[in-house]
PDB file of N, CA and C in Angstrom:
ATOM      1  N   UNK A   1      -2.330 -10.583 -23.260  1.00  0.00           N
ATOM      2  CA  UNK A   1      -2.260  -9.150 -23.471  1.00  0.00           C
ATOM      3  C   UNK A   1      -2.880  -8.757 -24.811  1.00  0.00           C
ATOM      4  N   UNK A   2      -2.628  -9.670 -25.623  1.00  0.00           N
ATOM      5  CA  UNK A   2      -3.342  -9.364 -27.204  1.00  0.00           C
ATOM      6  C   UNK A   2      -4.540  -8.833 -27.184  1.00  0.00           C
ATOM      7  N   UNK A   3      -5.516 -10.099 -26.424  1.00  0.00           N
ATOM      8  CA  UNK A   3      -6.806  -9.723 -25.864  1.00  0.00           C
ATOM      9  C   UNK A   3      -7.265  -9.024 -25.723  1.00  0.00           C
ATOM     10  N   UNK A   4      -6.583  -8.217 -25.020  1.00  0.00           N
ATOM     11  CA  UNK A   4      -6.675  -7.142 -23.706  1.00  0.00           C
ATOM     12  C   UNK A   4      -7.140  -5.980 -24.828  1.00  0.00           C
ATOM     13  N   UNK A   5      -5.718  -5.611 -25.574  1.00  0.00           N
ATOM     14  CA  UNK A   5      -5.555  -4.377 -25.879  1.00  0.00           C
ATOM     15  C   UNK A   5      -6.353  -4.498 -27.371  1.00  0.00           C
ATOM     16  N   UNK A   6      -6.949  -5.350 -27.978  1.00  0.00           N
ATOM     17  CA  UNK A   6      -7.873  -5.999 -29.406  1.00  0.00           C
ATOM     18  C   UNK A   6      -9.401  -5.500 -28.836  1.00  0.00           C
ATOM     19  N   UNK A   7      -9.689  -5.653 -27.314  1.00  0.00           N
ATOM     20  CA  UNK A   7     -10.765  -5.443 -27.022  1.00  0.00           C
ATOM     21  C   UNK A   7     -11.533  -4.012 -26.300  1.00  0.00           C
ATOM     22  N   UNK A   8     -10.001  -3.427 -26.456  1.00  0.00           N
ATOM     23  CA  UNK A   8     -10.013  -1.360 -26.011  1.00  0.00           C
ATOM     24  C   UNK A   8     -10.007  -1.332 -27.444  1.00  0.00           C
ATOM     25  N   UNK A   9      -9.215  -1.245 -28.351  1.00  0.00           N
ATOM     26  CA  UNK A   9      -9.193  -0.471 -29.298  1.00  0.00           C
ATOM     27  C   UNK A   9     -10.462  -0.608 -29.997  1.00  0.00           C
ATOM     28  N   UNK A  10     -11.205  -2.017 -30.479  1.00  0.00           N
ATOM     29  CA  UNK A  10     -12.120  -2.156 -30.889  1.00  0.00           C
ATOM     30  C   UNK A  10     -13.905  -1.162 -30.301  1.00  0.00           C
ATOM     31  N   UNK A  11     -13.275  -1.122 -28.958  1.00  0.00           N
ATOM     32  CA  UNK A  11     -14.449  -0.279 -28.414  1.00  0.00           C
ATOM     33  C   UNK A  11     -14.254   1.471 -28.347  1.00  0.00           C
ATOM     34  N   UNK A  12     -13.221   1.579 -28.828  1.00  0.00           N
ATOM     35  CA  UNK A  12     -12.802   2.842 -29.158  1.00  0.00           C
ATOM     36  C   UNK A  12     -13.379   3.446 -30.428  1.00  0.00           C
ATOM     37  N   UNK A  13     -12.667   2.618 -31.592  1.00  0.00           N
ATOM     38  CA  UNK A  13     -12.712   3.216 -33.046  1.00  0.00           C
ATOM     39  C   UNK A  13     -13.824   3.254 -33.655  1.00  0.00           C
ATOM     40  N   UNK A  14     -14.370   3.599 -34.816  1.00  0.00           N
ATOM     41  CA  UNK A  14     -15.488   3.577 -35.736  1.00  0.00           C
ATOM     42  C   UNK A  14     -15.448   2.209 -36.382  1.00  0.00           C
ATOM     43  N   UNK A  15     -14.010   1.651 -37.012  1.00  0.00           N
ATOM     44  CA  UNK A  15     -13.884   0.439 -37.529  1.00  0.00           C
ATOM     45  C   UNK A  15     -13.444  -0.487 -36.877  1.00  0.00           C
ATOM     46  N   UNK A  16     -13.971  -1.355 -36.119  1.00  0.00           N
ATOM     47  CA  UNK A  16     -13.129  -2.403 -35.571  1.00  0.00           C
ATOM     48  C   UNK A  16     -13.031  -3.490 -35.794  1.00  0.00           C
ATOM     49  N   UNK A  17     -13.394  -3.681 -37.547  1.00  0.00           N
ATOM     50  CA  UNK A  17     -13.203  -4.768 -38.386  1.00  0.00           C
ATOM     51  C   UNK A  17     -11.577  -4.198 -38.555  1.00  0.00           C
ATOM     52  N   UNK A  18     -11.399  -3.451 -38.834  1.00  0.00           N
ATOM     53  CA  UNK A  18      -9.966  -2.970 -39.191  1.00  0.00           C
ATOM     54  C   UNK A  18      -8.667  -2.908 -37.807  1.00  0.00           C
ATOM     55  N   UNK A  19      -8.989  -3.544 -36.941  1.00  0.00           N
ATOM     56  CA  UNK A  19      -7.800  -3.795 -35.907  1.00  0.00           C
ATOM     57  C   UNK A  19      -7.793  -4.775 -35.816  1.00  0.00           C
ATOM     58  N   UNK A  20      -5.947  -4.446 -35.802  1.00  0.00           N
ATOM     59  CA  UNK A  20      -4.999  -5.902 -35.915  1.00  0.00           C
ATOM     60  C   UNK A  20      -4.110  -5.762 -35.007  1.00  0.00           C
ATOM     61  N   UNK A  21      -3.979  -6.446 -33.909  1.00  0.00           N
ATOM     62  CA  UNK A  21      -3.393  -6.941 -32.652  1.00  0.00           C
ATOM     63  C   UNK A  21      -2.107  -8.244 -33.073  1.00  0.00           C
ATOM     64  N   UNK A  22      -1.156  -7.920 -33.119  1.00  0.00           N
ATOM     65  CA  UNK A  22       0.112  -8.744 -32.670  1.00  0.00           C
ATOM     66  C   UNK A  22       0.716  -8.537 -31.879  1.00  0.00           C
ATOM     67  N   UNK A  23       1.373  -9.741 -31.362  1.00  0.00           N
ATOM     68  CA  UNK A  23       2.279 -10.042 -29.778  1.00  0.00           C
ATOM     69  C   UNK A  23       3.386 -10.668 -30.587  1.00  0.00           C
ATOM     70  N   UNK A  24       4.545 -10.412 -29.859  1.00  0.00           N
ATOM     71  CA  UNK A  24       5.831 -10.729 -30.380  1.00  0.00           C
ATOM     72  C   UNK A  24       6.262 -11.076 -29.031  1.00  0.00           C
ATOM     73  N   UNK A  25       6.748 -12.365 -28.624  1.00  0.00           N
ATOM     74  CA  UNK A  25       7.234 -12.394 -27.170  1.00  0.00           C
ATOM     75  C   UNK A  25       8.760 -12.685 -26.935  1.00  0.00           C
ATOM     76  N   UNK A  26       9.689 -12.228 -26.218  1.00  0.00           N
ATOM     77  CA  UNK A  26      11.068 -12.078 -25.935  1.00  0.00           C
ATOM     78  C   UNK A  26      11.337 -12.820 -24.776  1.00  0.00           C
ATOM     79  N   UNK A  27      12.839 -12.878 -24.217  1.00  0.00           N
ATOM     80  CA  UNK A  27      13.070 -13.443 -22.966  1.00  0.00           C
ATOM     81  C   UNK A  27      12.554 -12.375 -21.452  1.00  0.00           C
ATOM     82  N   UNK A  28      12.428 -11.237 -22.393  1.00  0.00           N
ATOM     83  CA  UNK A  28      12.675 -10.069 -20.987  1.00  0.00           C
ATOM     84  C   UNK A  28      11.290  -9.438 -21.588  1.00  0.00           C
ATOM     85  N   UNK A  29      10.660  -9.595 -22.520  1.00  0.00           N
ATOM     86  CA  UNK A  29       9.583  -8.526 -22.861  1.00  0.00           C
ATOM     87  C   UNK A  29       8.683  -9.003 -24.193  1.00  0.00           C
ATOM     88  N   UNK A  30       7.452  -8.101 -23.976  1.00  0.00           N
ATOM     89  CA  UNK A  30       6.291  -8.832 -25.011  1.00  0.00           C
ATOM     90  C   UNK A  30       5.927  -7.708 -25.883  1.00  0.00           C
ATOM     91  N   UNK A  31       5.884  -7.401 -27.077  1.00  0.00           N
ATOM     92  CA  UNK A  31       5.842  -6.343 -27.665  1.00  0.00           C
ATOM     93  C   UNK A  31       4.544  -6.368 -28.255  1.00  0.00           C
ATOM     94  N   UNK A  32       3.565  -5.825 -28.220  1.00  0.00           N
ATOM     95  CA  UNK A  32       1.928  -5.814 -28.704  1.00  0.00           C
ATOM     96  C   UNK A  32       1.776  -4.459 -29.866  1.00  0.00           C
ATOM     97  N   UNK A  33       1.695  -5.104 -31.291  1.00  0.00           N
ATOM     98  CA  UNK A  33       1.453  -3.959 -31.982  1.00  0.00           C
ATOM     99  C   UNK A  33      -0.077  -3.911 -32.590  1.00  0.00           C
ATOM    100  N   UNK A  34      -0.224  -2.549 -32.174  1.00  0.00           N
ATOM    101  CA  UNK A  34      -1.680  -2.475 -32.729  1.00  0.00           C
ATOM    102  C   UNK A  34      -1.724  -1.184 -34.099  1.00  0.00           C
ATOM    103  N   UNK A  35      -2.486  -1.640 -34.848  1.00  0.00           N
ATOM    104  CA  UNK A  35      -2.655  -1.532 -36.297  1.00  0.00           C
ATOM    105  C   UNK A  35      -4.231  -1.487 -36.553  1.00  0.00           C
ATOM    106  N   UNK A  36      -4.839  -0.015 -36.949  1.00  0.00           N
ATOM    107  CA  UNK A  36      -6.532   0.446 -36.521  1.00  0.00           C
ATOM    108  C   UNK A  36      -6.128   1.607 -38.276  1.00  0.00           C
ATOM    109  N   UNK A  37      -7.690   1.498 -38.496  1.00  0.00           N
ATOM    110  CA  UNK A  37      -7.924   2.460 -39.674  1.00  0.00           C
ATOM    111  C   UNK A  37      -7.033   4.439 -39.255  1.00  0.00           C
ATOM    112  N   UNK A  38      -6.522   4.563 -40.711  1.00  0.00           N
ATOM    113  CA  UNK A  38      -6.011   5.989 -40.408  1.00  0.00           C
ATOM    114  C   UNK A  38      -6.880   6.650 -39.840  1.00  0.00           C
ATOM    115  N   UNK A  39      -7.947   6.668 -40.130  1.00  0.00           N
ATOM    116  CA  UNK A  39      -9.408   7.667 -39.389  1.00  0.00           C
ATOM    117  C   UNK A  39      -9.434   7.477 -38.336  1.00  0.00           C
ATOM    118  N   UNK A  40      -9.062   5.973 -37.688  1.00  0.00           N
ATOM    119  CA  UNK A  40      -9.291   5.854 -36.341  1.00  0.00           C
ATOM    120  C   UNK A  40      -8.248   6.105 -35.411  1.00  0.00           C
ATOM    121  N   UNK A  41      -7.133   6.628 -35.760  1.00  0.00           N
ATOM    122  CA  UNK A  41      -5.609   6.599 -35.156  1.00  0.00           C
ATOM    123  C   UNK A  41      -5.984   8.084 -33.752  1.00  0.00           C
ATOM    124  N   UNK A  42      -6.327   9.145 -34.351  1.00  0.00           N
ATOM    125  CA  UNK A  42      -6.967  10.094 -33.364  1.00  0.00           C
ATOM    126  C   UNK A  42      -7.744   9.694 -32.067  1.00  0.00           C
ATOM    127  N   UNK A  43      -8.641   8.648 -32.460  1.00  0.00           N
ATOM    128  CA  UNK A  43      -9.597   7.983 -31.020  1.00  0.00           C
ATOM    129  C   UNK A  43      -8.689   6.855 -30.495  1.00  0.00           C
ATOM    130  N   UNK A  44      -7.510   6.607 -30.468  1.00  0.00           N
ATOM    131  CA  UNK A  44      -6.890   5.132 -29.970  1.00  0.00           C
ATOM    132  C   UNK A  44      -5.878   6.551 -29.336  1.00  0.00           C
ATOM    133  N   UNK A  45      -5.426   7.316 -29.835  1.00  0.00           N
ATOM    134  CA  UNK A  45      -4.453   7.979 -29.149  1.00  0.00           C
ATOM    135  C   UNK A  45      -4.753   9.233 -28.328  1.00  0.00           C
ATOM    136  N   UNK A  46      -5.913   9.984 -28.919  1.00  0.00           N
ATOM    137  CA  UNK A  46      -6.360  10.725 -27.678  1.00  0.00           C
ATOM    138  C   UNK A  46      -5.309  12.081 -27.820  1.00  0.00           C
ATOM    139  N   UNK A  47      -6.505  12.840 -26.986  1.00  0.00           N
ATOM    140  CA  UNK A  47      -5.678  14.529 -26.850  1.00  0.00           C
ATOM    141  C   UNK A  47      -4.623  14.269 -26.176  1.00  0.00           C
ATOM    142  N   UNK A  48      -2.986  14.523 -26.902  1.00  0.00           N
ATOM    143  CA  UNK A  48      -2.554  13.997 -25.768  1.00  0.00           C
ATOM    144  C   UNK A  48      -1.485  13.082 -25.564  1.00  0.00           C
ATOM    145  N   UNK A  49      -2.453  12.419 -26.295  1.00  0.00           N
ATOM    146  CA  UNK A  49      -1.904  11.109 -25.644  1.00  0.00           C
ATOM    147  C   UNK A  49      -2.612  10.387 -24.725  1.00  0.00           C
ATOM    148  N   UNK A  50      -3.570  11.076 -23.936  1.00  0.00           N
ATOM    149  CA  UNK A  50      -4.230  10.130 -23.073  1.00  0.00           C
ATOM    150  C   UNK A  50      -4.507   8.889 -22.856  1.00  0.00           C
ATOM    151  N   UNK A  51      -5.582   8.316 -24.287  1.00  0.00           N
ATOM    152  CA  UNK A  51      -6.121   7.269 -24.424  1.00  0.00           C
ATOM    153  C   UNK A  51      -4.986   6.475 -24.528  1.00  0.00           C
ATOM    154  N   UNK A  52      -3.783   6.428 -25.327  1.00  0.00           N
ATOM    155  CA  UNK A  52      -2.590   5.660 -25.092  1.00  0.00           C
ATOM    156  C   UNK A  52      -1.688   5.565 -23.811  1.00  0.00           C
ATOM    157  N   UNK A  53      -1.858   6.570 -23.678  1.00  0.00           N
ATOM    158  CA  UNK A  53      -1.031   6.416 -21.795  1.00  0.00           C
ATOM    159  C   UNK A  53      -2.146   5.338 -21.129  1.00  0.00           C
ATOM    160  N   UNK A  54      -3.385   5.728 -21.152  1.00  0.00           N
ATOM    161  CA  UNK A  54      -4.345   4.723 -20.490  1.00  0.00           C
ATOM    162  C   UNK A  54      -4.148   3.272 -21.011  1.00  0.00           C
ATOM    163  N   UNK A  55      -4.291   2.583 -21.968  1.00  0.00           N
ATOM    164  CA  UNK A  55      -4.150   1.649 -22.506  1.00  0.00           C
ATOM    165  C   UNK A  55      -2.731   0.885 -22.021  1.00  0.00           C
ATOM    166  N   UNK A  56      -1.764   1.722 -22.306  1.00  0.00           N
ATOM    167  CA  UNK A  56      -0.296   0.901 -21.783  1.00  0.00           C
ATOM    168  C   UNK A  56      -0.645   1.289 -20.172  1.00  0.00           C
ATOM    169  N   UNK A  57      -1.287   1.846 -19.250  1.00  0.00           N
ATOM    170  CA  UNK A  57      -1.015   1.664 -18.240  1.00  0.00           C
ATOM    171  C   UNK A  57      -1.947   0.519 -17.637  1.00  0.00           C
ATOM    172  N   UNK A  58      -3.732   0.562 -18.336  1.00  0.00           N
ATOM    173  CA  UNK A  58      -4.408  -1.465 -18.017  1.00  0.00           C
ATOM    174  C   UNK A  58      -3.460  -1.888 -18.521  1.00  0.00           C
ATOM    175  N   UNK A  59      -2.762  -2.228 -19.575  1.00  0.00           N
ATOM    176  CA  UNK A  59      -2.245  -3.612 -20.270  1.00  0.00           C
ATOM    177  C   UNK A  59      -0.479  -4.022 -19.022  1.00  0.00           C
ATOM    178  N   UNK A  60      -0.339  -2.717 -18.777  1.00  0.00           N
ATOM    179  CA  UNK A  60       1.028  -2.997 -17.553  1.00  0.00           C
ATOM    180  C   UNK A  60       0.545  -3.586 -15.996  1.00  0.00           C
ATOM    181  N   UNK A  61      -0.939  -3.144 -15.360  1.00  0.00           N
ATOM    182  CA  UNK A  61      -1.163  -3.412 -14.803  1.00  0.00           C
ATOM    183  C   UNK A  61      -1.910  -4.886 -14.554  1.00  0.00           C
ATOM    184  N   UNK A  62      -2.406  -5.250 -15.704  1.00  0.00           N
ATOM    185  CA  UNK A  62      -2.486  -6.952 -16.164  1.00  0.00           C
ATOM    186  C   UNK A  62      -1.574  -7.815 -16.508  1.00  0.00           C
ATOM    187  N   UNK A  63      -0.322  -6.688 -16.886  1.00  0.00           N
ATOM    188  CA  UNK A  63       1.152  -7.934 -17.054  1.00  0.00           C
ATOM    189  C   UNK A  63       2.076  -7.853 -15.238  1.00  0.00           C
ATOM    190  N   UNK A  64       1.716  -7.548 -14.597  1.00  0.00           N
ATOM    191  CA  UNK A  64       2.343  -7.140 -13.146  1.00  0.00           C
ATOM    192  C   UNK A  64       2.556  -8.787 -12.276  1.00  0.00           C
ATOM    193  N   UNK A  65       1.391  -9.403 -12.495  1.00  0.00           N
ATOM    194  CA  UNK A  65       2.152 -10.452 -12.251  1.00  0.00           C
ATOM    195  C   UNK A  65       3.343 -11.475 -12.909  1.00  0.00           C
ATOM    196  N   UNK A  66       3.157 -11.285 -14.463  1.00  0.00           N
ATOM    197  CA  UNK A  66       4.120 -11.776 -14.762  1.00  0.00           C
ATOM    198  C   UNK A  66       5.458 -11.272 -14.758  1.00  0.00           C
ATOM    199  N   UNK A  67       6.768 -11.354 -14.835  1.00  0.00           N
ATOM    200  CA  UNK A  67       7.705 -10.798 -15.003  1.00  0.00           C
ATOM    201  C   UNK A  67       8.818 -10.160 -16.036  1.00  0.00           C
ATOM    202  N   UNK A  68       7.787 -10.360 -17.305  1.00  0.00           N
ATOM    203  CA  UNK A  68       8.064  -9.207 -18.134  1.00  0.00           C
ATOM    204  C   UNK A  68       7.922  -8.373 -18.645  1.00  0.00           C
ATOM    205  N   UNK A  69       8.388  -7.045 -19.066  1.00  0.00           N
ATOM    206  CA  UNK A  69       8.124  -5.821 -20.057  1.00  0.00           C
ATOM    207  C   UNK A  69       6.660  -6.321 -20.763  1.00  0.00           C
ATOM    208  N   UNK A  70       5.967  -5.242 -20.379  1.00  0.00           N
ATOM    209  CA  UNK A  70       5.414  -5.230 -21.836  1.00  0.00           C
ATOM    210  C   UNK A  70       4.991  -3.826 -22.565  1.00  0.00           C
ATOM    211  N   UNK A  71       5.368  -3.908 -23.715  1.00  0.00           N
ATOM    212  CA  UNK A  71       5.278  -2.777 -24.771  1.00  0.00           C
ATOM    213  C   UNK A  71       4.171  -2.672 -25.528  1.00  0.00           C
ATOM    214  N   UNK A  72       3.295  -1.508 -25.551  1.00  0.00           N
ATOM    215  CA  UNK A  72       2.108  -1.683 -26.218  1.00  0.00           C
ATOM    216  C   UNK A  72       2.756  -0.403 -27.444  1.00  0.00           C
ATOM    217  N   UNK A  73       2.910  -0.557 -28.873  1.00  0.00           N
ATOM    218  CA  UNK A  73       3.014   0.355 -30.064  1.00  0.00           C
ATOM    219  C   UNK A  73       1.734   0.404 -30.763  1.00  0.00           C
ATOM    220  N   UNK A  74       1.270   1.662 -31.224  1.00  0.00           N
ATOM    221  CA  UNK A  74       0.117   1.705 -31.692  1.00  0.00           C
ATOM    222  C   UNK A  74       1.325   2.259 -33.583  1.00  0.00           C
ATOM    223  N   UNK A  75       0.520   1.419 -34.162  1.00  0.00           N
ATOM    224  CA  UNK A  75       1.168   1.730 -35.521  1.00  0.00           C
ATOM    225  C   UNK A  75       0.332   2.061 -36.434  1.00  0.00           C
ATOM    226  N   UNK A  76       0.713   2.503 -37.693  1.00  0.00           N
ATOM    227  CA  UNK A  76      -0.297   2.937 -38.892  1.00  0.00           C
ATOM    228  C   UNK A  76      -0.301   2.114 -39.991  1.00  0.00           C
TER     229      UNK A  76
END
């Protein structure tokens, strides 16, 4: 999932020397925090919300076979 969501944001932002992708994994769930330049926080999240609803909904639909949660947080 790290992958996944390291290789949207990067094709999103202006800086994508500046995204940082961590996975934290649990018994029931995988928590993916992503961490992108303040300038770039607007294009990862979208009018909206969009671009983030989109993102957690590929990264849920690539965790579907496995059987846990996964949480995508976009942080600053």
């Amino acid at each position: 999932m790290k992958e996944l969501v390291e290789v949207i944001a990067k094709a999103l932002v202006d800086y994508p020397d500046q995204v940082t992708v961590t996975e934290t994994e649990t018994d029931k769930s995988i928590v993916v925090e992503l961490r992108v330049a303040q300038s770039d926080m607007g294009k990862v999240i979208g009018k909206q919300g969009r671009i983030a609803k989109a993102i957690r909904s590929v990264v849920k639909a690539a965790a579907s076979k496995s059987e846990k949660k996964v949480i995508v947080d976009i942080m600053q």
